[in-house]
Protein backbone atom coordinates (compact mmCIF):
# COMPACT_ATOMS: atom_id res chain seq x y z
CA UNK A 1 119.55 -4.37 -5.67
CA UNK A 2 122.46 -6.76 -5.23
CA UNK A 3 122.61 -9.87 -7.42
CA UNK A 4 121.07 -12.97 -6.92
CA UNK A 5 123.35 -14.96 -4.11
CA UNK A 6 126.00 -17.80 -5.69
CA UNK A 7 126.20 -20.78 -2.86
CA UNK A 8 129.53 -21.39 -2.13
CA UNK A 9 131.29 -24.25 -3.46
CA UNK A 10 134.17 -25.97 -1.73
CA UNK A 11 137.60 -25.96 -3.40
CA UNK A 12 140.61 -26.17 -1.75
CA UNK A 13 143.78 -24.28 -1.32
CA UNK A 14 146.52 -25.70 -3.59
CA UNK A 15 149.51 -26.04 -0.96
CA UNK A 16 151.72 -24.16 -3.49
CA UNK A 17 149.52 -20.49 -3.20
CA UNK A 18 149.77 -20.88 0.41
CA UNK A 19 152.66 -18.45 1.26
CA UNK A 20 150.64 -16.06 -1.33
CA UNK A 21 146.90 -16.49 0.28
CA UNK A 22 148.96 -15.40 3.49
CA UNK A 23 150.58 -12.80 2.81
CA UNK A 24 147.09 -11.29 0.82
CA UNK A 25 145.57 -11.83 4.25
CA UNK A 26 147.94 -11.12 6.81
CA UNK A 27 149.35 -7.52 4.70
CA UNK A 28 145.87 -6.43 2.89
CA UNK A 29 143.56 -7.18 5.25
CA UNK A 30 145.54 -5.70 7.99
CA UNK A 31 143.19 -2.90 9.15
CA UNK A 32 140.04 -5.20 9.08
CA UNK A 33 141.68 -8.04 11.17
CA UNK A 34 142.94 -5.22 13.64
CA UNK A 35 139.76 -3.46 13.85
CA UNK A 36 137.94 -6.48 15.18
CA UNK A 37 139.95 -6.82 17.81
CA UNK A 38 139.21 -3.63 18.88
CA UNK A 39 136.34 -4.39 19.08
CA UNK A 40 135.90 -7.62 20.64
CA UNK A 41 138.73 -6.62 23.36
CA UNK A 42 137.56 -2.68 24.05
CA UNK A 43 135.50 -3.47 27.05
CA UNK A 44 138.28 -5.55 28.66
CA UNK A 45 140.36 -8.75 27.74
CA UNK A 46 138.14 -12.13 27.23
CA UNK A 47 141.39 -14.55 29.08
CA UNK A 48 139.63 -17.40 28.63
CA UNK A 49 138.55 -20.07 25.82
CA UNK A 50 138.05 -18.48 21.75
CA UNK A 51 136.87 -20.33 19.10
CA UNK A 52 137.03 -19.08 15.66
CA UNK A 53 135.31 -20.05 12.77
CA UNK A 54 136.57 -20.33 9.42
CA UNK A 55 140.29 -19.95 10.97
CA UNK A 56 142.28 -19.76 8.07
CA UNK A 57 145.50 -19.15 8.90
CA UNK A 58 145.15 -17.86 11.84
CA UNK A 59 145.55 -14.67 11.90
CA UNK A 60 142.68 -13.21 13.69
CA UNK A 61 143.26 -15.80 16.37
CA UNK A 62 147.19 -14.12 16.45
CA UNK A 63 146.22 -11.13 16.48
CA UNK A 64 143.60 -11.55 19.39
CA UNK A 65 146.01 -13.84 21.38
CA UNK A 66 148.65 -10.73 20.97
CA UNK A 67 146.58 -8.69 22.52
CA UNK A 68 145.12 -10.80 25.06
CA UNK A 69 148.09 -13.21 27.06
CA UNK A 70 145.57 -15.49 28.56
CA UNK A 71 143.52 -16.15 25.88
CA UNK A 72 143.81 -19.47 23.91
CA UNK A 73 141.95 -19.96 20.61
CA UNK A 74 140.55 -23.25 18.81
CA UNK A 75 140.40 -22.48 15.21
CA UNK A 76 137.55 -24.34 12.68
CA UNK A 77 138.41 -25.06 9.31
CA UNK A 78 137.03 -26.56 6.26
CA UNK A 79 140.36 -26.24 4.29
CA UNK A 80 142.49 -29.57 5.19
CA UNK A 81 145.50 -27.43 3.85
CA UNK A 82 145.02 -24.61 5.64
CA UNK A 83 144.61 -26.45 9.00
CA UNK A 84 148.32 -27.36 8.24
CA UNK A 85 149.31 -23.96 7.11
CA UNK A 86 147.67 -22.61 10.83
CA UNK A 87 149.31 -24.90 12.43
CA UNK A 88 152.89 -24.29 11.23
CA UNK A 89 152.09 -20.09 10.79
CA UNK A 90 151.06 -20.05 14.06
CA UNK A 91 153.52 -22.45 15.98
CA UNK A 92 156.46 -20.26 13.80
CA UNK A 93 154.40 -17.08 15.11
CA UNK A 94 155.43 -18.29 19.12
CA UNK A 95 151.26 -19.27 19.76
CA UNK A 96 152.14 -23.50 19.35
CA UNK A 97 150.18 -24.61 22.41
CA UNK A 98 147.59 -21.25 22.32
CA UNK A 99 146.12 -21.80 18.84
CA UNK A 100 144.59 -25.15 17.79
CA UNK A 101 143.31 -25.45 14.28
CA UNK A 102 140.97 -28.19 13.78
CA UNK A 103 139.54 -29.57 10.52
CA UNK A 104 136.02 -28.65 10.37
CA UNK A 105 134.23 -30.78 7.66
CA UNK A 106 130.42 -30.22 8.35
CA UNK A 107 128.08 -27.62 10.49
CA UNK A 108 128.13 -29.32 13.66
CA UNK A 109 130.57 -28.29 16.47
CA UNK A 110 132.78 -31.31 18.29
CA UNK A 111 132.37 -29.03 21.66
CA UNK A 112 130.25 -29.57 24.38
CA UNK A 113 127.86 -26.95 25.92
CA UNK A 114 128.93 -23.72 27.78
CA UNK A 115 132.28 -24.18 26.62
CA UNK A 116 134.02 -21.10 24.59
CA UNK A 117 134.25 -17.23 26.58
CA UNK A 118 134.07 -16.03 22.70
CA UNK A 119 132.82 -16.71 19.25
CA UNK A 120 134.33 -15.21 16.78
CA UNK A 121 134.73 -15.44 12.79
CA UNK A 122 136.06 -12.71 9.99
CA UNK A 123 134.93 -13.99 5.93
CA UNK A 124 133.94 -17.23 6.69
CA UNK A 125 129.62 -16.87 7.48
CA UNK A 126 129.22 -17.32 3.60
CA UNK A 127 130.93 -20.44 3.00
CA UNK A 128 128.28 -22.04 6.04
CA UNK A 129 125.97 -24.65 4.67
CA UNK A 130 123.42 -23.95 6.72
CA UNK A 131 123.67 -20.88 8.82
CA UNK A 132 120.61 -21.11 11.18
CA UNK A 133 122.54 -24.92 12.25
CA UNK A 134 125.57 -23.24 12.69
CA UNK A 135 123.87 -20.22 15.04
CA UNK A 136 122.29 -23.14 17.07
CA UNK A 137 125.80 -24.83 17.31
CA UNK A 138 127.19 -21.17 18.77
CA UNK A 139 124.63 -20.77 21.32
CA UNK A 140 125.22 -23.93 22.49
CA UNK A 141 128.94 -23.78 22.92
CA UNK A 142 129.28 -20.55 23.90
CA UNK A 143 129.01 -19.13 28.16
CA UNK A 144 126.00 -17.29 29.00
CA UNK A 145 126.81 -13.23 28.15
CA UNK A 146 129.62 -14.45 26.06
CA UNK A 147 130.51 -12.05 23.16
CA UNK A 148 129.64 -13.63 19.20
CA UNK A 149 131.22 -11.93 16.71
CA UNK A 150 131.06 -12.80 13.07
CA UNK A 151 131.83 -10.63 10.40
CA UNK A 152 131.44 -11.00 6.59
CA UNK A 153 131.20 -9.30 3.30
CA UNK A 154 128.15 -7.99 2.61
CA UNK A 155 126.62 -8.23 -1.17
CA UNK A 156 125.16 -5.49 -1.37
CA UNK A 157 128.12 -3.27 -1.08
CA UNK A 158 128.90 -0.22 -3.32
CA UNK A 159 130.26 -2.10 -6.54
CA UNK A 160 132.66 0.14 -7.78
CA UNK A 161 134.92 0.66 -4.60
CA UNK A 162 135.07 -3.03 -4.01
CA UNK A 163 135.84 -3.64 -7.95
CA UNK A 164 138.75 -1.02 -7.60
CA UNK A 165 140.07 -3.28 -4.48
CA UNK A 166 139.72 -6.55 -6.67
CA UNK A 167 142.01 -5.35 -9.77
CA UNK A 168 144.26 -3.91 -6.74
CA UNK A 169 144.65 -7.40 -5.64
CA UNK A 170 145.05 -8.70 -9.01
CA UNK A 171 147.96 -6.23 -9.84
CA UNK A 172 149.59 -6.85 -6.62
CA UNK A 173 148.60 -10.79 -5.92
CA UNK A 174 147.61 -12.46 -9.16
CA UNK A 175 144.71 -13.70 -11.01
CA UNK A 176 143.83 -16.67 -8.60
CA UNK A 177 143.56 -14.75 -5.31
CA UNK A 178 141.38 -11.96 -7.09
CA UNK A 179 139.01 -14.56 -8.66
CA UNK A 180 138.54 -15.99 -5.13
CA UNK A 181 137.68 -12.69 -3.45
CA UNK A 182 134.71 -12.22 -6.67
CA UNK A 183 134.04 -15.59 -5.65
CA UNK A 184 133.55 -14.59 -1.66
CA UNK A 185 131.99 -11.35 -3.09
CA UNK A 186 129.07 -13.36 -4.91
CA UNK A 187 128.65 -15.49 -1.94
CA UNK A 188 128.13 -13.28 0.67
CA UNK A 189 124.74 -12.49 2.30
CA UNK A 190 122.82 -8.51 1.91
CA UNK A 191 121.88 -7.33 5.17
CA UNK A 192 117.96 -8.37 4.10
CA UNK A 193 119.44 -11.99 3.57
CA UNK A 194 120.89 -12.00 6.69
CA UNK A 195 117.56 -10.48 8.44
CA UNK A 196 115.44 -12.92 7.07
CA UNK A 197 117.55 -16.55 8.00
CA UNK A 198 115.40 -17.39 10.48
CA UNK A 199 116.10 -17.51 13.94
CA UNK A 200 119.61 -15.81 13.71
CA UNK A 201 118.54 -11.60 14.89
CA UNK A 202 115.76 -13.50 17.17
CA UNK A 203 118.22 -14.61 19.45
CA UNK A 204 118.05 -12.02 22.12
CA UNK A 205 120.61 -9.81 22.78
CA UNK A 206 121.87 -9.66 18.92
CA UNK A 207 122.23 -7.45 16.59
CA UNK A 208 123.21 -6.16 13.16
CA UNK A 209 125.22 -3.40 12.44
CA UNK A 210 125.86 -2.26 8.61
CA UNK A 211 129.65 -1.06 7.28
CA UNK A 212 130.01 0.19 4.09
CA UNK A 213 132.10 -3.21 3.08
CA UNK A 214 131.10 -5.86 5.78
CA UNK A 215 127.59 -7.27 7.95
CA UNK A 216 128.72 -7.75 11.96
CA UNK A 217 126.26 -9.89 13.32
CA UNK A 218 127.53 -9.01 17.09
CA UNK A 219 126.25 -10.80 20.98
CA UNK A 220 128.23 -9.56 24.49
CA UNK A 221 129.34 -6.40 23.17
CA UNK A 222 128.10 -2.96 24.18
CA UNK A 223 126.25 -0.92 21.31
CA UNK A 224 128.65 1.76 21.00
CA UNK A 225 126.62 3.50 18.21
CA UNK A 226 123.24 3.05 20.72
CA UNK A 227 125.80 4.93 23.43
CA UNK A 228 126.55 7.57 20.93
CA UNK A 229 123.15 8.03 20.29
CA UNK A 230 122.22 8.33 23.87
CA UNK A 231 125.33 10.60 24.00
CA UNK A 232 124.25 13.10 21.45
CA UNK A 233 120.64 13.30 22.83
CA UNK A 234 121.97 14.21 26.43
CA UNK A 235 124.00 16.92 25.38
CA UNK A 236 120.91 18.21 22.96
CA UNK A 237 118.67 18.13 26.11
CA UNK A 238 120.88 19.47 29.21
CA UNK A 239 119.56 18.20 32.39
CA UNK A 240 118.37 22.19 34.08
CA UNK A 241 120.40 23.36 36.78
């Protein structure tokens, strides 16, 4: 049984570790960021409106706009700094004009309805106030069939394997950026947590599906483990000739 949740508490970046939190991001977290997008753009391109939650730096909404040439992403932020970081990584990455971060100081989204072709978010659900507001806010905002994706650390990950990857980031990054991933760590939901915020897996059409590190809490995209399923059953039970 994972520990007891820690609520997050705000703090922000000090300008001066910028260039470092980036660079732990954009190089260590490579394979996650590039993963999602997989993901999201496997069935075929969104080329429409993206807004991403928890922004950051931008990276996920680079990567997807890299991917996707008609895309253009709106990035939410709680970090005043890092809404200026995204705006000059991003504008210095050739995507000034396609990526708009946007200081994001409460739950509440400054969009009106049926607005965004994709909701997305990568280690940002935990630092949420109140998640079941913020769920509300995306069904809102987002098109009918749109895909949701928000992804997350889960808590109740296998301890030793993630404690191996924090004193690899303290070797490699320093003591701050190590003590902010714990920090993350504590915060994060278990996939029970996230089952029972009510309201959130009620919403039809999504879904949960478990990693061994992270919770995907997933709307508009095919269930490609369902498919598998369904794929290993058929060739079990051969239609007769």
């Amino acid at each position: 049984m994972p520990k007891k949740r820690v609520l997050w508490s705000e703090q922000d970046v000090d300008y001066h570790d910028v260039d470092k939190y980036f660079e732990f991001y954009d190089l260590s977290l490579r394979q996650y960021y590039t993963d999602i997008v997989e993901v999201i753009l496997g069935p075929k391109n969104i080329e429409g409106k993206i807004l991403d939650l928890g922004c950051g730096f931008g990276i996920l909404g680079m990567r997807i706009c890299s991917k996707d040439e008609f895309s253009t992403v709106i990035g939410l932020e709680r970090s005043r700094t890092l809404v200026r970081a995204a705006e000059v990584i991003t504008s210095r990455h050739g995507y000034n004009g396609r990526i708009t971060p946007k200081y994001w100081p409460d739950d509440d989204f400054p969009f009106p309805d049926d607005e965004f072709d994709a909701i997305v978010s990568f280690l940002s659900l935990h630092q949420w106030n109140d998640p079941k507001k913020v769920f509300a806010e995306i069904e809102r905002v987002r098109k009918p069939n749109s895909i949701v994706y928000i992804s997350d650390f889960r808590r109740d990950q296998p301890s030793i394997p993630f404690q191996l990857f924090v004193q690899q980031v303290r070797f490699e990054m320093g003591k701050e950026i190590a003590a902010d991933l714990r920090k993350s760590y504590r915060s994060a939901y278990s996939a029970n947590e996230i089952k029972q915020i009510a309201g959130i897996l009620d919403i039809p059409g999504y879904r949960l599906e478990e990693s061994k590190f992270f919770l995907n809490i997933i709307s508009g995209l095919p269930d490609l483990s369902q498919a598998e399923s369904e794929t290993v059953k058929s060739d079990q039970n051969p239609t007769p000739e």
